[in-house]
Each structure stands twice: as structure tokens, then as C-alpha cells.
Protein backbone atom coordinates (compact mmCIF):
# COMPACT_ATOMS: atom_id res chain seq x y z
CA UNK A 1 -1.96 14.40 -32.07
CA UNK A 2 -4.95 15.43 -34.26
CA UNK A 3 -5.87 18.32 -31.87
CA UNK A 4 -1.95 19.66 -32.31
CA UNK A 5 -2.62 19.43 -36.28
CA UNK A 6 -5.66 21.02 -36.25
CA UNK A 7 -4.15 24.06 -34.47
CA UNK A 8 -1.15 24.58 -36.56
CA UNK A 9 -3.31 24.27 -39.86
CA UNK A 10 -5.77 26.79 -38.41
CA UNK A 11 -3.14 28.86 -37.52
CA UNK A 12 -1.48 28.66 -40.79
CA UNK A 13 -4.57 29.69 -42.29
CA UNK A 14 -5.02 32.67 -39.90
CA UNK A 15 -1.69 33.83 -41.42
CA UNK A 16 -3.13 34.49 -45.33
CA UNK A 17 -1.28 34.61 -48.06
CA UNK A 18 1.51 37.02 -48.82
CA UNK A 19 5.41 36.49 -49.10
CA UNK A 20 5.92 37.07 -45.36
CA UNK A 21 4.04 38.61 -42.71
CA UNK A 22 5.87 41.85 -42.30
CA UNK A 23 4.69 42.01 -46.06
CA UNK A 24 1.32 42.58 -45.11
CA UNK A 25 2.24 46.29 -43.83
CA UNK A 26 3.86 47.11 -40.61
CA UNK A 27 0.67 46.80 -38.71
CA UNK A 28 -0.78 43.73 -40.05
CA UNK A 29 3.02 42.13 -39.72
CA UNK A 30 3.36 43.48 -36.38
CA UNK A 31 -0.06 41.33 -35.76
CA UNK A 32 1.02 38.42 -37.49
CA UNK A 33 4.10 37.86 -35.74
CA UNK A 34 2.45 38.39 -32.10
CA UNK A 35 -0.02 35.97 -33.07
CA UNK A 36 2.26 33.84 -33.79
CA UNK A 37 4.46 34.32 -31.26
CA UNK A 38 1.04 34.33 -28.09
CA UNK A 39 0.49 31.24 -29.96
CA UNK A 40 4.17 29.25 -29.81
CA UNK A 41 4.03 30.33 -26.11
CA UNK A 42 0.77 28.83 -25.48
CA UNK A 43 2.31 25.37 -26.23
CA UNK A 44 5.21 25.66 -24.65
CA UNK A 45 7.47 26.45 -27.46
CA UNK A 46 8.71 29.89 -26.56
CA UNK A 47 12.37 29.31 -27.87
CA UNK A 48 10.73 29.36 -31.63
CA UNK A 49 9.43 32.85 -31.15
CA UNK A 50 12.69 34.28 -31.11
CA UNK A 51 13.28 34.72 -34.95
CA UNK A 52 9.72 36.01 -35.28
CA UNK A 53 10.41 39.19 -32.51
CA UNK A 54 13.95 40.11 -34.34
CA UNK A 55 13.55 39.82 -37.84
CA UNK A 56 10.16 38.07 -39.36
CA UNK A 57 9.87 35.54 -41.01
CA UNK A 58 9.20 33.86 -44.98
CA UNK A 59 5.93 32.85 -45.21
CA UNK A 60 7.71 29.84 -47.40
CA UNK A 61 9.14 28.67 -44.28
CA UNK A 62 5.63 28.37 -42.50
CA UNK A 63 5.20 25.17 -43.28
CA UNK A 64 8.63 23.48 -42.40
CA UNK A 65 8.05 25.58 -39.20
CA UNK A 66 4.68 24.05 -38.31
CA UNK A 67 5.44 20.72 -39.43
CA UNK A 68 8.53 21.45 -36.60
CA UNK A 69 5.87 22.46 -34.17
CA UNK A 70 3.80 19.60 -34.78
CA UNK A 71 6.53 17.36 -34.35
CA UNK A 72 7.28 18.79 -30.86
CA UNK A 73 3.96 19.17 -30.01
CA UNK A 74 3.51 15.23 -30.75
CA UNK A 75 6.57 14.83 -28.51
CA UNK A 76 5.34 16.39 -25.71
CA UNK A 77 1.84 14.98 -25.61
CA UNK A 78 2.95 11.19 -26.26
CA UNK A 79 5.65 12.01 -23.07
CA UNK A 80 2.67 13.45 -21.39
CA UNK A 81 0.62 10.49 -22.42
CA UNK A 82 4.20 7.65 -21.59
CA UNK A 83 4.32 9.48 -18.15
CA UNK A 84 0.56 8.82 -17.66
CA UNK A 85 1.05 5.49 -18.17
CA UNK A 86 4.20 4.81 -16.18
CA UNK A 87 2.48 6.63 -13.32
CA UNK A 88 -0.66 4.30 -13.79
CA UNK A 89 1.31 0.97 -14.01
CA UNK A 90 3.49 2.20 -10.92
CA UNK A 91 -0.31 2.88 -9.18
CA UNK A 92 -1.49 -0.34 -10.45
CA UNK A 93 1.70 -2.17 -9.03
CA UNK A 94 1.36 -0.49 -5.72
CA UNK A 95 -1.98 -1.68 -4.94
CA UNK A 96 -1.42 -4.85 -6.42
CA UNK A 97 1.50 -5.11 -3.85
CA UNK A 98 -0.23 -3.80 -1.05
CA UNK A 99 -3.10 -6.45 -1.98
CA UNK A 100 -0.63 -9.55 -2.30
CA UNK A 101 0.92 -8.31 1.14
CA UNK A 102 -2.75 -8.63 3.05
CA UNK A 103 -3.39 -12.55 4.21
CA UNK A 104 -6.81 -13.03 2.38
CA UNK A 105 -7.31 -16.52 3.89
CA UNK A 106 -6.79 -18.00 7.91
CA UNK A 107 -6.67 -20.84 8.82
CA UNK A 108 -7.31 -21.41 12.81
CA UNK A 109 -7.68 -24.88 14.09
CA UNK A 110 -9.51 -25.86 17.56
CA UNK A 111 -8.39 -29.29 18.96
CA UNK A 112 -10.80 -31.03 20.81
CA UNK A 113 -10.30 -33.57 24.26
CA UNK A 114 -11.43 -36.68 23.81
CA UNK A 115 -14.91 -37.75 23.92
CA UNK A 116 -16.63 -39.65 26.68
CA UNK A 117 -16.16 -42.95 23.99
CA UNK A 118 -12.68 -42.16 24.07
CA UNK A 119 -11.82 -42.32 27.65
CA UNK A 120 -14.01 -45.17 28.68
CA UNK A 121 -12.29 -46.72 25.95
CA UNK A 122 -8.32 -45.54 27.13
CA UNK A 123 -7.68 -44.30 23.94
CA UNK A 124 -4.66 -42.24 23.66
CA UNK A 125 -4.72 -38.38 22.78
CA UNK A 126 -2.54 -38.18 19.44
CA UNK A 127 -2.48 -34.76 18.72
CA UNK A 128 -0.72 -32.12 20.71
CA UNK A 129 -0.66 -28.53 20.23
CA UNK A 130 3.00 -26.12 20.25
CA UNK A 131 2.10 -22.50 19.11
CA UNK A 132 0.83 -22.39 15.87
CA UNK A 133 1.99 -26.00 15.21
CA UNK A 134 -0.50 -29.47 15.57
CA UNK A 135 1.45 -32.85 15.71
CA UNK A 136 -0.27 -36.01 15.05
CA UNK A 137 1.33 -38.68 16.56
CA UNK A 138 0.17 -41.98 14.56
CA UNK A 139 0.55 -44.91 15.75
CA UNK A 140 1.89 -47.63 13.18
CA UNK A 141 3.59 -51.38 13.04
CA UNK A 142 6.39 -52.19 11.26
CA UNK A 143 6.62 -55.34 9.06
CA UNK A 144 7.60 -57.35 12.10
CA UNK A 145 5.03 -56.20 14.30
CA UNK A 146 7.23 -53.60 16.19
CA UNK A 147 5.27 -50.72 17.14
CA UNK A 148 6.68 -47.51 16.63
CA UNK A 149 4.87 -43.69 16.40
CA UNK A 150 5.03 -41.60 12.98
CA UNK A 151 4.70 -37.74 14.04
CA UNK A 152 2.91 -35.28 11.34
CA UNK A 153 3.62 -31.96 11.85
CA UNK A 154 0.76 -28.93 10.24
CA UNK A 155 1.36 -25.24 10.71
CA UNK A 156 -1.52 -23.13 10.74
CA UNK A 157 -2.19 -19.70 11.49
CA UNK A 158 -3.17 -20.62 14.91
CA UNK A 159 -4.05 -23.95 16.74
CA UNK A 160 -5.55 -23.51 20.05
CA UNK A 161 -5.48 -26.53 22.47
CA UNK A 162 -8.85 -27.85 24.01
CA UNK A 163 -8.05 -25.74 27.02
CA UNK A 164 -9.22 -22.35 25.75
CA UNK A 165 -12.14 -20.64 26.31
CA UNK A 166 -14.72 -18.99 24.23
CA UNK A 167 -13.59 -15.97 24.57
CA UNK A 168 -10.03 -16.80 23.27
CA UNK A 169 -11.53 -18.88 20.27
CA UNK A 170 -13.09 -15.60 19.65
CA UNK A 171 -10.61 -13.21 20.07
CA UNK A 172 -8.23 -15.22 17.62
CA UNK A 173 -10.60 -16.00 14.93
CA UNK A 174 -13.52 -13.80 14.66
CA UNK A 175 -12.43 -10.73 16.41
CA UNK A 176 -10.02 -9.37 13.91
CA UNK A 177 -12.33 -9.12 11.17
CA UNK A 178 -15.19 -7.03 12.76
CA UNK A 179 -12.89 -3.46 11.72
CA UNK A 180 -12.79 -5.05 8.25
CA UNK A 181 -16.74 -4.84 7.57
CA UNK A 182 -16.35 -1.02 8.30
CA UNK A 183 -14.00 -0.43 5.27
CA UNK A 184 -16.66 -1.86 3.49
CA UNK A 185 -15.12 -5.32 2.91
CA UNK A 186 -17.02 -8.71 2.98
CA UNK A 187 -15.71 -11.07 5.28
CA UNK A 188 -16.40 -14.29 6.25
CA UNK A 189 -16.01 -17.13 9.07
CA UNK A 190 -16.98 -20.43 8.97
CA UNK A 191 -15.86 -24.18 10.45
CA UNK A 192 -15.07 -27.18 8.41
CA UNK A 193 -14.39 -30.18 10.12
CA UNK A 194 -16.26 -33.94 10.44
CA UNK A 195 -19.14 -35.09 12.14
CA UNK A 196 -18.28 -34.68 16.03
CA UNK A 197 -15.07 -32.94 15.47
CA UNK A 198 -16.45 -29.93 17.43
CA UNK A 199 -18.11 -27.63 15.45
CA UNK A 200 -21.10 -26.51 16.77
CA UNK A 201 -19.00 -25.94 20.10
CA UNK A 202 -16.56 -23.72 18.54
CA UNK A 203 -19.06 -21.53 16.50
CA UNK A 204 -21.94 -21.27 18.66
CA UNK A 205 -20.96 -18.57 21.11
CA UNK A 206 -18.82 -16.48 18.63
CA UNK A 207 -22.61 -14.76 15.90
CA UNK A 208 -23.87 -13.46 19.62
CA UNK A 209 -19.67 -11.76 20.69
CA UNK A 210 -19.73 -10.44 16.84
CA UNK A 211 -23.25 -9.10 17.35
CA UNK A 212 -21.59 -7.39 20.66
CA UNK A 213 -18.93 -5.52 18.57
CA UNK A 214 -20.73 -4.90 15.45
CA UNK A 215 -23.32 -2.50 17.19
CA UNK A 216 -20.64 -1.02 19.44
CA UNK A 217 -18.99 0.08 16.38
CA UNK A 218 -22.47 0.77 14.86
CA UNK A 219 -22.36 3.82 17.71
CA UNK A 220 -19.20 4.91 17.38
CA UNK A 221 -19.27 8.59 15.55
CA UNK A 222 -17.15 7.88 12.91
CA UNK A 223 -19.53 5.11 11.77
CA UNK A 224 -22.62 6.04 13.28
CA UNK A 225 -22.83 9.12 10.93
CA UNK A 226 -22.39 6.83 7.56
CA UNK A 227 -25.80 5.09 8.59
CA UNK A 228 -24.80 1.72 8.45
CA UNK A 229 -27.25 -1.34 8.83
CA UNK A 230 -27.35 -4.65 10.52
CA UNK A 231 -29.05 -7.36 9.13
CA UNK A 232 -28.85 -10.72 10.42
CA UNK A 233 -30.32 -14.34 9.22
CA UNK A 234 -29.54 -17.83 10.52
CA UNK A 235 -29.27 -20.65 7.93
CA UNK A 236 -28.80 -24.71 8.04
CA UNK A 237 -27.61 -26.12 5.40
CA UNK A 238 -28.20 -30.29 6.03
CA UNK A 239 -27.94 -33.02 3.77
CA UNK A 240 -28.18 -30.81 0.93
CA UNK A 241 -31.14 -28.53 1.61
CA UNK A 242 -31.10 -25.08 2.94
CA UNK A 243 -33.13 -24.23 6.17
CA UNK A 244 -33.99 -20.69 7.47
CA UNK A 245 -33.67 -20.79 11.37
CA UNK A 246 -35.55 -17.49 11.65
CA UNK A 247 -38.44 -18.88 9.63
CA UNK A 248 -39.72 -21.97 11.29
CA UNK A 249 -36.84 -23.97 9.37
CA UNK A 250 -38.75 -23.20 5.96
């Protein structure tokens, strides 16, 4: 807005004084109005030249003709500026969408059989896997001592059965997200679960497989060229104290 008022003044002062510019002698006129007329094309307003190729025009009316020039000239840069901004929101919106629609967060659970404890025991297995659906079945009295079986039902993103292998754990949980470290993205996989639920048994075969896939797409071309690094370090954390595996557990 200041850069459009700037230009008209200057060009208001180019003009001089005088009654019109055709009053300034047929050349300097003749000048005048194709400055003036070079200049209205420049922005964009070449349907307020017209006057100024036929007939001239009073230097009197200058003003209210620049102020009508700045006024368009205001229009056009605050729709240049409104379509900026719609097109930025829109942008904004789209990635925000195509964000939202990416699943940030999975959840896999591994069921494990029973322990040895368990079966010497003849404890019952209450949990049974369908798909991506676990069922505990609890096992509960009523007030009269009937026995009767309350069944809790969790969906997760998966839920593999104690049956699988390593090799499936891995291609379900771990697998998926080696691509996503080569778009430059963090990503993360860890286990959660109590003492003896399993954890160690799930995890420990699935750093060496990732290791595996992470140099293979180290050599591919298309990444090998980028000169990409691995780095790799084995932590503890126990009973609130951090231990480095690769460093004699300091």
C-alpha cells in the first residue's frame, strides 16, 4: 500500500506544474501523456490510459485520478495479498489433514502361554486371541457363590497369539517403520508390560532383524548416495538408573 503511494506521488511530481500536459508544448505533452500512459500499463490499469491517448488530460484532475489509481492499486495488492492467504490456509489445512490421516501411535499386543507355574498349577488360559481382538475371560462369583465368567473384550492394532514366531512379531511391529527413518522421521518401538509378561522374549530378536534392514537400505542407491549413518547404543534402564550395555554397564 505504501509502495503504490509512493509511485503515484512520484509520478505526480514527474508531471510538473502547468494546466495540463499537452500545455507544456506538443512535445513535452506528447511525453507526458506516454509516461503516463507506460506507467498505468505497468500496473495493470490499461483501461485508464484511454482518455490520455485521445484527448489529454487537466492537470486539476491528476489528483482525483491518482487517488483512483491508488485505490485500485490497494485493491489489487490486498486481493493479491487475501489470495495468498487463502492459498496458505488451504496448504496449511492440507497437510494438517494429511498429518491427522497418518496413525502416529500402534499398539501391538503379544500374548504369552502360560508359564511352567501355571501348568503345574492347572490354571486356566483366560485370554484368547480373534484378529485384532484379545478377550479376557474372568472368572467371578456371584453373591450366592454361583460361578459364572465375565468376558472383556480390547481391540488393538494387532494381537498376535503365543503361537507366532519371531519373525511374524517382527514383521507386524517393527518392520513397517524401517522406510520411515529414510524420510527422515524418528521412530520408535518399545514394550510395556509387567514383570514376566514376556518382554525380553518379544524384543530381543527384533534390534539384530532391524539392524538387517537398516543397512540393506543403507546400500540401496537412492539412499546410499545421501550418506546416511548408523549409530547404535544399548541402554538398561533398572530401578531407576540408566546403564550403558556397550560400556561395561557404566
Amino acid at each position: 500500500m505504501q509502495q503504490s503511494n509512493a509511485t503515484a506521488t512520484a509520478f505526480y511530481d514527474h508531471a510538473g506544474g502547468g494546466g495540463s500536459f499537452n500545455n507544456a508544448g506538443p512535445a513535452g505533452g506528447d511525453a507526458g501523456d506516454a509516461v503516463m500512459v507506460r506507467w498505468l500499463q505497468s500496473t495493470g490499469l490499461q483501461h485508464l490510459a484511454f482518455p490520455l491517448t485521445s484527448t489529454g488530460i487537466d492537470q486539476r484532475l491528476l489528483p482525483n485520478l491518482l487517488m483512483q489509481v491508488n485505490v485500485l492499486l490497494i485493491a489489487k495488492e490486498q486481493s493479491s495479498a487475501d489470495a495468498s492467504a487463502s492459498s496458505f490456509i488451504a496448504n496449511e489445512k492440507e497437510i494438517s489433514t494429511r498429518e491427522n490421516n497418518v496413525a502416529k501411535i500402534k499398539v501391538m499386543v503379544h500374548k504369552r502361554p502360560l508359564n511352567k507355574k501355571e501348568i503345574s498349577q492347572k490354571e486356566d488360559d483366560i485370554v484368547t486371541v480373534d484378529e485384532n481382538v484379545l478377550t479376557v475371560h474372568e472368572p467371578k462369583l456371584k453373591v450366592d457363590l454361583t460361578a459364572y465368567v465375565e468376558k472383556h473384550e480390547f481391540c488393538f492394532d494387532a494381537v498376535l497369539d503365543e503361537h507366532v514366531t519371531n519373525d511374524e512379531v517382527y514383521r507386524v511391529t517393527v518392520e513397517p517403520i524401517i522406510p520411515i527413518i529414510f524420510q527422515r522421521t524418528k521412530a520408535t518401538c518399545f514394550a510395556y508390560g509387567q514383570t514376566g509378561s514376556g518382554k525380553t522374549f518379544t524384543m530381543q530378536p527384533l534390534p539384530l532383524r532391524a539392524a538387517q534392514d537398516l543397512i540393506r537400505f543403507l546400500h540401496q542407491p537412492v539412499y546410499h548416495s545421501q550418506r546416511f549413518k548408523l549409530w547404535l547404543s544399548y541402554f538398561e534402564i533398572y530401578d531407576g538408573k540408566l546403564f550403558d550395555l556397550l560400556s561395561d554397564r557404566k
